[in-house]
PDB file of N, CA and C in Angstrom:
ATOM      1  N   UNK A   1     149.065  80.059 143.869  1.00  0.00           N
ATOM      2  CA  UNK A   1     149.008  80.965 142.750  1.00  0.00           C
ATOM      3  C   UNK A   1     148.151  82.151 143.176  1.00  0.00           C
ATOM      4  N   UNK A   2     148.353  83.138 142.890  1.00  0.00           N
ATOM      5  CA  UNK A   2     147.630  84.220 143.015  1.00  0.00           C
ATOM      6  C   UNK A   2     147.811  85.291 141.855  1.00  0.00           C
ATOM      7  N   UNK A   3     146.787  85.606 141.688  1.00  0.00           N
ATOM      8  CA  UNK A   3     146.104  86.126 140.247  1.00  0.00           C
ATOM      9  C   UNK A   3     146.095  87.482 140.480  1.00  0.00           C
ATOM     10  N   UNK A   4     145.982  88.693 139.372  1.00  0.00           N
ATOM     11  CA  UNK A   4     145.554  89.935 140.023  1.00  0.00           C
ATOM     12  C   UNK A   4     144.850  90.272 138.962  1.00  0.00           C
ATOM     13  N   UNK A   5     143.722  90.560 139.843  1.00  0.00           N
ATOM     14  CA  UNK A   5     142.482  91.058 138.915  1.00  0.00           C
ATOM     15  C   UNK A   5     141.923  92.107 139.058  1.00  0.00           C
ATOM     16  N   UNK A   6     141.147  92.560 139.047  1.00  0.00           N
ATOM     17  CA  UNK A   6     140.322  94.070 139.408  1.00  0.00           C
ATOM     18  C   UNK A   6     138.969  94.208 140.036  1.00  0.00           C
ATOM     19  N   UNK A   7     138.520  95.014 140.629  1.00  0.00           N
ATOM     20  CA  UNK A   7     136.872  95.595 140.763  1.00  0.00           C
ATOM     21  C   UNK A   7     136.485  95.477 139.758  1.00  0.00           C
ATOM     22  N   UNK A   8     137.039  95.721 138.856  1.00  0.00           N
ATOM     23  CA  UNK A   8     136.204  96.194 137.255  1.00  0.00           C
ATOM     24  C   UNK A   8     135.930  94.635 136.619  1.00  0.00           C
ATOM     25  N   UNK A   9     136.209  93.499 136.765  1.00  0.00           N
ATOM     26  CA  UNK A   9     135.378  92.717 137.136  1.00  0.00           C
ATOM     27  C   UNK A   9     133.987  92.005 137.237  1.00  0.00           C
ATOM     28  N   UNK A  10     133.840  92.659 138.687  1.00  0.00           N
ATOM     29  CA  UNK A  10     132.526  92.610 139.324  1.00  0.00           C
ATOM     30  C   UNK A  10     131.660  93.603 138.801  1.00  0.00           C
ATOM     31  N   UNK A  11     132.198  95.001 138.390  1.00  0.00           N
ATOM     32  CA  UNK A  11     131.430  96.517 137.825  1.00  0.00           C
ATOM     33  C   UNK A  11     131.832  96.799 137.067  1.00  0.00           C
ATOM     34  N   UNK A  12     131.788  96.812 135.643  1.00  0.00           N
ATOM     35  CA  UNK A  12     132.676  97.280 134.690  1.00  0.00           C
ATOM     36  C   UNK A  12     132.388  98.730 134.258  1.00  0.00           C
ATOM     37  N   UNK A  13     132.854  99.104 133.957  1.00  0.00           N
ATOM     38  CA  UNK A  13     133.001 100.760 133.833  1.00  0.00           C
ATOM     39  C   UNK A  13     132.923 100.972 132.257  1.00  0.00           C
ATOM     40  N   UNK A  14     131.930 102.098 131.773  1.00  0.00           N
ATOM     41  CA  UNK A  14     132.102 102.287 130.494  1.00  0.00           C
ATOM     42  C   UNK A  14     133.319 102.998 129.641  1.00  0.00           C
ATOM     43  N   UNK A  15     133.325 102.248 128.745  1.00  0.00           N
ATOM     44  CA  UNK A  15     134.569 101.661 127.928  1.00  0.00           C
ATOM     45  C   UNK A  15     135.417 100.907 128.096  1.00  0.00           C
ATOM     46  N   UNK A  16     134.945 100.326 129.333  1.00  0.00           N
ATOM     47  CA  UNK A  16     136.378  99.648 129.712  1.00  0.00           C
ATOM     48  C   UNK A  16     135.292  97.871 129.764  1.00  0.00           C
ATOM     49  N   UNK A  17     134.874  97.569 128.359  1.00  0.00           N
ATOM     50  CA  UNK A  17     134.205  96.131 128.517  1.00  0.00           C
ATOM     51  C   UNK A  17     135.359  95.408 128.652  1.00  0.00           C
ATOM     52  N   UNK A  18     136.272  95.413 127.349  1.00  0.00           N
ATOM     53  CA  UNK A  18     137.479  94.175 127.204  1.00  0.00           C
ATOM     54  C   UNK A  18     138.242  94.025 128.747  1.00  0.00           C
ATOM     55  N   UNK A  19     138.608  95.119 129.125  1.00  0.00           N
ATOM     56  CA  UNK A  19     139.434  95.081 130.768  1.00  0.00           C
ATOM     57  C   UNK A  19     138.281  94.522 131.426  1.00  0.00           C
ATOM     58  N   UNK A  20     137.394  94.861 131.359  1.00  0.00           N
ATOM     59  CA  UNK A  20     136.441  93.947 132.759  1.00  0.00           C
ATOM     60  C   UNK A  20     136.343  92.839 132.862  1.00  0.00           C
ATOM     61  N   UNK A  21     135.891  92.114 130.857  1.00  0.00           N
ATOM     62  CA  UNK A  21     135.632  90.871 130.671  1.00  0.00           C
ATOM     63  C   UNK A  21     136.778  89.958 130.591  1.00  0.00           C
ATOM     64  N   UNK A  22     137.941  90.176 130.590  1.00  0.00           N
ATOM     65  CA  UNK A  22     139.775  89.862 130.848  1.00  0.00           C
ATOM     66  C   UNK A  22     139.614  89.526 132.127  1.00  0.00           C
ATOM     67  N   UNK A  23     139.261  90.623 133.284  1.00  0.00           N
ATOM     68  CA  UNK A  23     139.216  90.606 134.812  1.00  0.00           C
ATOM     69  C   UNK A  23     138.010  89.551 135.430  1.00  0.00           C
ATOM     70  N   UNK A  24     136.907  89.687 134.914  1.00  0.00           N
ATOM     71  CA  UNK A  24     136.014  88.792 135.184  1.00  0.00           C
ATOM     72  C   UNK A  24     136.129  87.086 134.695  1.00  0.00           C
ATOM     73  N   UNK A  25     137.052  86.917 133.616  1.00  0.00           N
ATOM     74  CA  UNK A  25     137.719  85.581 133.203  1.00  0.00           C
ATOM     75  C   UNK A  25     138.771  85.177 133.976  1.00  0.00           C
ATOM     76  N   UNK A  26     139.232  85.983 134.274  1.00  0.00           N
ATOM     77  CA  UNK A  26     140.382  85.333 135.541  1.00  0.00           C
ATOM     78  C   UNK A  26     139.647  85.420 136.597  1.00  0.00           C
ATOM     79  N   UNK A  27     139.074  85.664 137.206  1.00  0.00           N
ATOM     80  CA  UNK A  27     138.519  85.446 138.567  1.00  0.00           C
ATOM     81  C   UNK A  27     137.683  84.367 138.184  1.00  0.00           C
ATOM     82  N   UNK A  28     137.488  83.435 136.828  1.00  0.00           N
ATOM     83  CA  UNK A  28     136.068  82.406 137.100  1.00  0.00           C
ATOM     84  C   UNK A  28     137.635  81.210 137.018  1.00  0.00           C
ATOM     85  N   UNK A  29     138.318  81.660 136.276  1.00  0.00           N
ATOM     86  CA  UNK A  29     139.742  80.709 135.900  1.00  0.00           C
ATOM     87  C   UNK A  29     140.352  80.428 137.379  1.00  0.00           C
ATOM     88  N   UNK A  30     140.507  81.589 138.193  1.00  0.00           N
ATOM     89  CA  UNK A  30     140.959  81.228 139.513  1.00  0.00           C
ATOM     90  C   UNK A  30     140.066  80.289 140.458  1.00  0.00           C
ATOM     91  N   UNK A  31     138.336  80.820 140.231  1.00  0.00           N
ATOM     92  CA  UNK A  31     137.963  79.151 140.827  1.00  0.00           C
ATOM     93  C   UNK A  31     137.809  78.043 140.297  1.00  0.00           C
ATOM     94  N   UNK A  32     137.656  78.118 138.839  1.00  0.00           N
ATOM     95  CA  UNK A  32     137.708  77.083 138.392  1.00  0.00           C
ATOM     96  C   UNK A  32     139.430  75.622 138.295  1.00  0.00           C
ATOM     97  N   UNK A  33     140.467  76.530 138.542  1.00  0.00           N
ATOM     98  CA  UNK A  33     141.485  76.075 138.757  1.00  0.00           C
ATOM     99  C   UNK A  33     141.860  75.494 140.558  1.00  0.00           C
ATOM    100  N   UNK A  34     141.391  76.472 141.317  1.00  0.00           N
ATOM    101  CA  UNK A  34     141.057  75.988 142.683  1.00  0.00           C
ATOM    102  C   UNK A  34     140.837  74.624 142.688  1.00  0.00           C
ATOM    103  N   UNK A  35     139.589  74.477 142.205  1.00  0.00           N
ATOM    104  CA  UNK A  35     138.995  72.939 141.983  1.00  0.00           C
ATOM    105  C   UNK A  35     139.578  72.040 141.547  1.00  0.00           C
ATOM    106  N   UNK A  36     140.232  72.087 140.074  1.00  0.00           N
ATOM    107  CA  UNK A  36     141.251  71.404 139.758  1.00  0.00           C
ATOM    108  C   UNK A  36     141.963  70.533 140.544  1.00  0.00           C
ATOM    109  N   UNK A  37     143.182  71.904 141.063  1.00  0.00           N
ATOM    110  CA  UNK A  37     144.017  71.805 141.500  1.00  0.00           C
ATOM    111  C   UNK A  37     144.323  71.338 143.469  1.00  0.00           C
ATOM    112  N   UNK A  38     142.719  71.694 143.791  1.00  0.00           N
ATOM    113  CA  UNK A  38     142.538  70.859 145.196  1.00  0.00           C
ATOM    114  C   UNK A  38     143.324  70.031 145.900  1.00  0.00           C
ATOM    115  N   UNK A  39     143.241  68.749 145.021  1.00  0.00           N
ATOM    116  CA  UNK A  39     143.740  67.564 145.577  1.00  0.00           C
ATOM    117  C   UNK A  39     145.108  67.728 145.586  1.00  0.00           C
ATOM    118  N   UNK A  40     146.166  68.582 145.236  1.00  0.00           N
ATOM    119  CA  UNK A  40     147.647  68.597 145.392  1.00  0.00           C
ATOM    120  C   UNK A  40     148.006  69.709 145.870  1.00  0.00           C
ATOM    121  N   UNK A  41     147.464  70.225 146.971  1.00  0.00           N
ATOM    122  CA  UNK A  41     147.329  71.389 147.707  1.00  0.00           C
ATOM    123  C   UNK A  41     147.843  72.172 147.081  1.00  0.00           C
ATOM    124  N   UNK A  42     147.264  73.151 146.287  1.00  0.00           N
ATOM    125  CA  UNK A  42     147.528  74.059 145.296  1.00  0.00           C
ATOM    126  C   UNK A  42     146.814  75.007 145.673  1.00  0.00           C
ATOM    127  N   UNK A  43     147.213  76.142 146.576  1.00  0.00           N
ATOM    128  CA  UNK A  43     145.810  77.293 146.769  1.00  0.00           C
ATOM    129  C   UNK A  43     145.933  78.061 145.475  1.00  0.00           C
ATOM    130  N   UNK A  44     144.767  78.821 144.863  1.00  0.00           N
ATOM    131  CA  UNK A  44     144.675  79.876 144.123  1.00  0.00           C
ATOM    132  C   UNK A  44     144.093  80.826 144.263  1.00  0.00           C
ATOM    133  N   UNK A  45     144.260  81.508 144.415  1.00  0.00           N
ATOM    134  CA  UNK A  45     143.405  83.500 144.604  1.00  0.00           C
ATOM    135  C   UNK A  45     143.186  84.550 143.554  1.00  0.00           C
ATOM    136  N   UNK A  46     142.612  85.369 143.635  1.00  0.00           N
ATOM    137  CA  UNK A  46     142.427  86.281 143.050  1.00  0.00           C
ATOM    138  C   UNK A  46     142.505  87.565 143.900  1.00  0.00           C
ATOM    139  N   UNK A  47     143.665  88.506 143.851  1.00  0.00           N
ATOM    140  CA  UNK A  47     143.810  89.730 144.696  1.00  0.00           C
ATOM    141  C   UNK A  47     142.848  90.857 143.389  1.00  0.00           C
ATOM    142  N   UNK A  48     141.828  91.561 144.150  1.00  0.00           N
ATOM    143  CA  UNK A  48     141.103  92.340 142.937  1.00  0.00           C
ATOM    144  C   UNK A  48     141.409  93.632 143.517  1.00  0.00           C
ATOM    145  N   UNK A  49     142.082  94.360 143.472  1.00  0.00           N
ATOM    146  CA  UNK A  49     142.421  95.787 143.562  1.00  0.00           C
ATOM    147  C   UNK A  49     141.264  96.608 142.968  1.00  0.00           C
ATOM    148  N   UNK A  50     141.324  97.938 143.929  1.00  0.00           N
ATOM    149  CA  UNK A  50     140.269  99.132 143.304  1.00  0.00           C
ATOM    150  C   UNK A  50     141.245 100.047 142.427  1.00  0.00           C
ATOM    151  N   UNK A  51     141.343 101.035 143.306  1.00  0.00           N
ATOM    152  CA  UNK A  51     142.109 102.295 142.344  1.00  0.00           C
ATOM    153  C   UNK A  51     143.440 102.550 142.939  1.00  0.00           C
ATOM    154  N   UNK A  52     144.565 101.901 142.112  1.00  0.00           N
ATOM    155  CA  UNK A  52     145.624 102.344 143.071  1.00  0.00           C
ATOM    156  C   UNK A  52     146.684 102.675 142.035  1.00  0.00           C
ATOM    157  N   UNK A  53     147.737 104.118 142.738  1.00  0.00           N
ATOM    158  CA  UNK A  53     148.349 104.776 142.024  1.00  0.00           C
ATOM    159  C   UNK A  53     149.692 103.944 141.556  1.00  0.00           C
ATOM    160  N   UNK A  54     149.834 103.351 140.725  1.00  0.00           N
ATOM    161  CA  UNK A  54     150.640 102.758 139.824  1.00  0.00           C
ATOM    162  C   UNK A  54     151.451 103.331 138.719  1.00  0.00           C
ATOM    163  N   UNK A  55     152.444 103.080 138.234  1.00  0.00           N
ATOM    164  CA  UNK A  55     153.064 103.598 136.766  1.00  0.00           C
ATOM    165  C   UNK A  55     152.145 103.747 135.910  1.00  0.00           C
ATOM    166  N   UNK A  56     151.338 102.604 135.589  1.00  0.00           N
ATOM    167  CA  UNK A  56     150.169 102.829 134.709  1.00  0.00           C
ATOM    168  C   UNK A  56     149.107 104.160 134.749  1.00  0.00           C
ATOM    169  N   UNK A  57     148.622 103.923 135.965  1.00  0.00           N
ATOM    170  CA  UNK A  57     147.424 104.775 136.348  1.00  0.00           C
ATOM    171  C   UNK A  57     148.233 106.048 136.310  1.00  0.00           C
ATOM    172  N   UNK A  58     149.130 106.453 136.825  1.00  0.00           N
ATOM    173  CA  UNK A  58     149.660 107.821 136.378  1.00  0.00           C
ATOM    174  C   UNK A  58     150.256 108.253 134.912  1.00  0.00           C
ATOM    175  N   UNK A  59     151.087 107.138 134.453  1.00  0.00           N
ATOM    176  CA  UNK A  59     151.035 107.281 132.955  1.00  0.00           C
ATOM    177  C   UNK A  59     149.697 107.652 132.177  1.00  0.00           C
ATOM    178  N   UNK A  60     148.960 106.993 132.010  1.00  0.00           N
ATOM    179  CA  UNK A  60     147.208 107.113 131.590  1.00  0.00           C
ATOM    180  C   UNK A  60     146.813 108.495 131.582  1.00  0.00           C
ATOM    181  N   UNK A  61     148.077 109.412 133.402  1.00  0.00           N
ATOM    182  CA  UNK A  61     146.886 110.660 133.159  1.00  0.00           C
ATOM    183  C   UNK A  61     145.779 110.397 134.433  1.00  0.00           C
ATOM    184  N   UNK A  62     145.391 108.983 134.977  1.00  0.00           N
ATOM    185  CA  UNK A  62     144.594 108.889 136.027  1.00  0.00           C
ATOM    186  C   UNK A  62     145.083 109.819 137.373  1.00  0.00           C
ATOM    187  N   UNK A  63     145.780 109.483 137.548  1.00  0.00           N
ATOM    188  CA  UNK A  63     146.322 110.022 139.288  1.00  0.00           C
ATOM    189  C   UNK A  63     146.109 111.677 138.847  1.00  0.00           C
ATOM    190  N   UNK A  64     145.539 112.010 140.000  1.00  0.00           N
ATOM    191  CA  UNK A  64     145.629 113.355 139.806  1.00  0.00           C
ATOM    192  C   UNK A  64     144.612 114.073 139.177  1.00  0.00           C
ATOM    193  N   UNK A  65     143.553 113.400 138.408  1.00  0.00           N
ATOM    194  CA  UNK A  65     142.926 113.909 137.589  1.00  0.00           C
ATOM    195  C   UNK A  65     141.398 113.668 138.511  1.00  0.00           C
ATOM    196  N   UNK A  66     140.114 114.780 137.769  1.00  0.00           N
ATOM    197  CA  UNK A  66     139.091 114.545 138.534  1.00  0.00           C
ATOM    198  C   UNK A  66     137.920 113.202 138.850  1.00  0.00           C
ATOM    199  N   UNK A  67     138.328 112.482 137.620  1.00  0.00           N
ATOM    200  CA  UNK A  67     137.908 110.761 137.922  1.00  0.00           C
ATOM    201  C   UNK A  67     138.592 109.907 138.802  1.00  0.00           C
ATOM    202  N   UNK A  68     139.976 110.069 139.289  1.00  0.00           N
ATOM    203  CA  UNK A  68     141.012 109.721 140.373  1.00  0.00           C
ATOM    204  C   UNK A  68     139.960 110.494 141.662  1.00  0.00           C
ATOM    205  N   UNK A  69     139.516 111.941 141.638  1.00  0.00           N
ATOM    206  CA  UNK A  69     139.165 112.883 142.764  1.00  0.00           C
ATOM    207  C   UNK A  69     137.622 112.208 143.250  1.00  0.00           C
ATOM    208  N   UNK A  70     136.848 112.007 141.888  1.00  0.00           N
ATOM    209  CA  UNK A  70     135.683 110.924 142.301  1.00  0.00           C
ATOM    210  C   UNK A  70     135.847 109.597 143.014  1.00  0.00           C
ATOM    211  N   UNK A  71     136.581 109.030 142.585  1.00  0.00           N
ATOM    212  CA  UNK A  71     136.680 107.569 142.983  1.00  0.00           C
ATOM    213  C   UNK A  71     136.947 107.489 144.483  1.00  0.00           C
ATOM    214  N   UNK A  72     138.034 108.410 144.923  1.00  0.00           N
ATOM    215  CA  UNK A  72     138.534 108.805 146.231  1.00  0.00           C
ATOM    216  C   UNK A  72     136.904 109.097 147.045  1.00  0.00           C
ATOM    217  N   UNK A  73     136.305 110.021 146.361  1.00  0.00           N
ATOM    218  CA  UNK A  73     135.406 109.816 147.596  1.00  0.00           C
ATOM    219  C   UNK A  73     133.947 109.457 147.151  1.00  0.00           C
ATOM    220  N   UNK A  74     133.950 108.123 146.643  1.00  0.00           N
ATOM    221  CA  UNK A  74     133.507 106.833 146.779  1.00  0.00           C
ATOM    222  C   UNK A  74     133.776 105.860 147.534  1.00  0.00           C
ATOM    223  N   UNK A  75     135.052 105.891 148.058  1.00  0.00           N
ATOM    224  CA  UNK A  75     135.881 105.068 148.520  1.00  0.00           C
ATOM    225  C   UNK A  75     135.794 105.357 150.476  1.00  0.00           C
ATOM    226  N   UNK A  76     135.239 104.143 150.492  1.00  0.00           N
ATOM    227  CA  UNK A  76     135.361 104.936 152.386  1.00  0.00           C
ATOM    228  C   UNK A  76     136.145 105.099 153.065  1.00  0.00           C
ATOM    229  N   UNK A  77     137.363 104.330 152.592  1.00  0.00           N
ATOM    230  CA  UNK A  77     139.080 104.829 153.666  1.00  0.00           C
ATOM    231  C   UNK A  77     139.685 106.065 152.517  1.00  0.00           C
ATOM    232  N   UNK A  78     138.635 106.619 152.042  1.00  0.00           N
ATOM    233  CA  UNK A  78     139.195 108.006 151.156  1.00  0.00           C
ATOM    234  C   UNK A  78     140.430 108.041 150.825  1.00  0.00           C
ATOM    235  N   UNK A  79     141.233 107.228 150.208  1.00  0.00           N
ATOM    236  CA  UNK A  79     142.313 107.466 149.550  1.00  0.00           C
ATOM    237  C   UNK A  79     142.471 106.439 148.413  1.00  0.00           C
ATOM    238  N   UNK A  80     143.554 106.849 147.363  1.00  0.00           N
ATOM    239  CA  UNK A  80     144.140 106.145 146.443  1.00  0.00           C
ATOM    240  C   UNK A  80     144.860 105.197 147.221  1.00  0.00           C
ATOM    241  N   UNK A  81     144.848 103.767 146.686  1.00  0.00           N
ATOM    242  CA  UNK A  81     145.481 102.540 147.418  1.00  0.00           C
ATOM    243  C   UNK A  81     147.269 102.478 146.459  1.00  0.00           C
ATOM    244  N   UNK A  82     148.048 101.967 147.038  1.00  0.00           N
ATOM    245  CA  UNK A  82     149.150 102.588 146.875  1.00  0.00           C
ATOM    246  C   UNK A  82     149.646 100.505 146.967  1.00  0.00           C
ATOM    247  N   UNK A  83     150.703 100.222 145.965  1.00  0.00           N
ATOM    248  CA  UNK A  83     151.347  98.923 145.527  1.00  0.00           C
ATOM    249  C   UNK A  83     151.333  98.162 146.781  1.00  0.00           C
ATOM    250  N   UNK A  84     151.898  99.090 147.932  1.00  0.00           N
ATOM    251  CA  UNK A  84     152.275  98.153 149.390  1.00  0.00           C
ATOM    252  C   UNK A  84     150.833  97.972 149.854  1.00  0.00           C
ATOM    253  N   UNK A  85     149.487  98.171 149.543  1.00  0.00           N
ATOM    254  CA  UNK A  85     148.458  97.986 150.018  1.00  0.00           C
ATOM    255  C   UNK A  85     147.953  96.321 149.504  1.00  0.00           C
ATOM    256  N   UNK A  86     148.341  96.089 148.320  1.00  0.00           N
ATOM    257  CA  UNK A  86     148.497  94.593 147.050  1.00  0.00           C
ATOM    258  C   UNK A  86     149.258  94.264 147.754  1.00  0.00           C
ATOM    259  N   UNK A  87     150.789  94.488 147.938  1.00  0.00           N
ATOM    260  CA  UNK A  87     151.743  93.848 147.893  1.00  0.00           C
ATOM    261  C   UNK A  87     151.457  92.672 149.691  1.00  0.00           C
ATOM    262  N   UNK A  88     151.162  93.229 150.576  1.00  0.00           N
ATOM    263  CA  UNK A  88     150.633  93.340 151.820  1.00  0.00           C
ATOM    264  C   UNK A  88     149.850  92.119 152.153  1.00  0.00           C
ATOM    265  N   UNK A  89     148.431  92.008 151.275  1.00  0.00           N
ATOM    266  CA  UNK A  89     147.805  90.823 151.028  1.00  0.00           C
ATOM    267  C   UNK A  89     148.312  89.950 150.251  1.00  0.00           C
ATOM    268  N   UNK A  90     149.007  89.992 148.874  1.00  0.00           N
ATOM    269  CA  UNK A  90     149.564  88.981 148.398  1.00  0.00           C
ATOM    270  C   UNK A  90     150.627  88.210 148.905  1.00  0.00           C
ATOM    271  N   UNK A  91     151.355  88.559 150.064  1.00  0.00           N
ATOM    272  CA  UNK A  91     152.459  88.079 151.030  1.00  0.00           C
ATOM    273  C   UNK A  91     151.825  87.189 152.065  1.00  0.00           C
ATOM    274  N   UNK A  92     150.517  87.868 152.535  1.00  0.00           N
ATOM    275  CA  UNK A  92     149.546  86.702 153.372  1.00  0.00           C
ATOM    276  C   UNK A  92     149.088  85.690 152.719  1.00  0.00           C
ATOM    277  N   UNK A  93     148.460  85.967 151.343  1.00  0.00           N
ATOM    278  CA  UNK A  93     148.375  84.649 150.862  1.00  0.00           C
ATOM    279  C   UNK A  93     148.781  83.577 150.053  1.00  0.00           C
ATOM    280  N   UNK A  94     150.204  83.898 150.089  1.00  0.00           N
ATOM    281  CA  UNK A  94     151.714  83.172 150.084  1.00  0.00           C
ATOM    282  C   UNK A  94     152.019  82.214 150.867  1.00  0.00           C
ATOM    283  N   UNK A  95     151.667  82.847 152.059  1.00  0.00           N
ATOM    284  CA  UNK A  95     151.822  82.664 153.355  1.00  0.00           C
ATOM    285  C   UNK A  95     151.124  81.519 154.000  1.00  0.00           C
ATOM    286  N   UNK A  96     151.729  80.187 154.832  1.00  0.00           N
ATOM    287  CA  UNK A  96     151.077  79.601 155.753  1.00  0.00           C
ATOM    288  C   UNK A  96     149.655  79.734 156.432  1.00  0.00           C
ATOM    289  N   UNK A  97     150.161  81.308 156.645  1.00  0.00           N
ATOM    290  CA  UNK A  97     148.601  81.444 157.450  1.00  0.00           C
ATOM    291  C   UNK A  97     147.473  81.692 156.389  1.00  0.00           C
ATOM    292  N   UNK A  98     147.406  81.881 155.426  1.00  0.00           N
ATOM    293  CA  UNK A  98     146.039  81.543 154.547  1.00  0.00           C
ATOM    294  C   UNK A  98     146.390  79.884 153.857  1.00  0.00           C
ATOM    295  N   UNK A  99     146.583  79.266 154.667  1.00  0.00           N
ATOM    296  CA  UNK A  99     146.729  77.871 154.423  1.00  0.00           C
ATOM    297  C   UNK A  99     144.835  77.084 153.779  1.00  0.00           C
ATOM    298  N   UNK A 100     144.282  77.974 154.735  1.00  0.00           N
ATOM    299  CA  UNK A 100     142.694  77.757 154.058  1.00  0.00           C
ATOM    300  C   UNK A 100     141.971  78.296 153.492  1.00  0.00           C
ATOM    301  N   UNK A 101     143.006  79.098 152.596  1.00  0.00           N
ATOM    302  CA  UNK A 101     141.747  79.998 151.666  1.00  0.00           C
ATOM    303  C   UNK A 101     142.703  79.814 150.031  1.00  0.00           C
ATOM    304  N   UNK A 102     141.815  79.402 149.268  1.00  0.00           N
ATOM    305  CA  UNK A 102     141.350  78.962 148.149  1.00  0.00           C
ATOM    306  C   UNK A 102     140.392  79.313 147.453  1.00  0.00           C
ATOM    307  N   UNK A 103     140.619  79.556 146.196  1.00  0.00           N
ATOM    308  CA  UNK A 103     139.341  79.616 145.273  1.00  0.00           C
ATOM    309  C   UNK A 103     138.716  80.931 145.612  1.00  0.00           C
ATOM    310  N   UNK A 104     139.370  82.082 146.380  1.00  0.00           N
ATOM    311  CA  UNK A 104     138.942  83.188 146.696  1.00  0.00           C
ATOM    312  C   UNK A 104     139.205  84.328 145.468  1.00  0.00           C
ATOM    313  N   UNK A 105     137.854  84.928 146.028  1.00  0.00           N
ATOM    314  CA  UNK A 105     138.480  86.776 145.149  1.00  0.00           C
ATOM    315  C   UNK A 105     138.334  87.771 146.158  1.00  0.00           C
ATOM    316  N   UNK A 106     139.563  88.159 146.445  1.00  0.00           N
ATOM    317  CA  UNK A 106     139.556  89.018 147.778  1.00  0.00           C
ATOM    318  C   UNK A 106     139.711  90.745 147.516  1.00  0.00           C
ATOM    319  N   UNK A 107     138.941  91.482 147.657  1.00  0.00           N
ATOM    320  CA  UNK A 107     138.633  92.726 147.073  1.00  0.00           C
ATOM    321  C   UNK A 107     139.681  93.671 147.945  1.00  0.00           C
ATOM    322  N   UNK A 108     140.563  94.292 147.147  1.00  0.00           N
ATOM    323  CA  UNK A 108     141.538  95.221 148.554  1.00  0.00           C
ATOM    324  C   UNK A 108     141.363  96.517 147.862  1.00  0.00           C
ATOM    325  N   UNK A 109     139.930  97.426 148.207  1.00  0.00           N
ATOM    326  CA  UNK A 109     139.988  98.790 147.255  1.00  0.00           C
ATOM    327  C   UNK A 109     139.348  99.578 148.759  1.00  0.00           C
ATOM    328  N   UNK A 110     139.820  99.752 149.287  1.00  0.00           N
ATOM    329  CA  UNK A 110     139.324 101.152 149.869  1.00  0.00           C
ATOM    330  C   UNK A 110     137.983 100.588 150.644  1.00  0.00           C
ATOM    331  N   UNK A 111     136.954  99.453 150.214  1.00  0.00           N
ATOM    332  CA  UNK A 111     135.950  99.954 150.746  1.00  0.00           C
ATOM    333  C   UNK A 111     135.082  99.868 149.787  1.00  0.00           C
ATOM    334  N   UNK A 112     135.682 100.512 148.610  1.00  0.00           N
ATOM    335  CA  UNK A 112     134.639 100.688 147.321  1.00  0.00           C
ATOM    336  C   UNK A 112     134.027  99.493 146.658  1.00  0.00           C
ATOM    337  N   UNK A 113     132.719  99.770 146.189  1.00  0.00           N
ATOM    338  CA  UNK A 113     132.214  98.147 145.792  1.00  0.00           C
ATOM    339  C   UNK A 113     131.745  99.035 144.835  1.00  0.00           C
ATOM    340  N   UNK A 114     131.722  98.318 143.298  1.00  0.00           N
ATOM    341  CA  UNK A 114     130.780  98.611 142.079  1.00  0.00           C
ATOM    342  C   UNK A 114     131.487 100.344 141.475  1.00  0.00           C
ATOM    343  N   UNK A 115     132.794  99.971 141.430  1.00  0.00           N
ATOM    344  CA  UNK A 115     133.509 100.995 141.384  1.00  0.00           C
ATOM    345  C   UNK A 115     132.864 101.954 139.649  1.00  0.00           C
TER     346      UNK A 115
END
């Protein structure tokens, strides 16, 4: 199983409590289900994305705008993360080869921490 959650999360951003505390409940649900689910080899993850240009985020008005222009350079691989950047890691940990990772929250934003 793999979950998708956010930075916002770990840093929640003002106004945005309900999205953080949503994001921060699935990431305790993903280890707490890990555990669970252990014994019948069940991996679970949490992919937590930073800022990436989506239908949403451009619908919203984000992309493009000067809080999109901040975040970018916060971000140390300086760019907006783009679906195939998610899509990329969630295929690895699909995948055989993360056969040992479980109960993870794996951060794929640029770089950026405490967004």
């Amino acid at each position: 199983m793999i979950n998708i959650s956010s930075e916002a999360g770990k840093s929640p951003l003002p106004t945005g409590s309900v999205y953080s505390a949503t994001k921060a409940a699935l990431d305790a649900i993903t280890v707490s289900l890990s555990k669970e689910f252990s014994g019948r080899n069940i991996r679970i993850n949490s992919i937590l994305p930073g800022v990436v240009e989506t239908e949403g985020s451009t619908s919203a008005g984000f992309i493009g705008s000067e809080a999109e222009t901040k975040f970018v350079a916060n971000t140390p691989l300086g760019r907006t993360g783009q679906p195939d950047d998610i899509a990329k890691v969630a295929v690895f940990l699909a995948s055989d080869d993360a056969g040992w990772i479980s109960g993870e929250k794996i951060s794929v934003s640029g770089g950026i921490y405490g967004l």
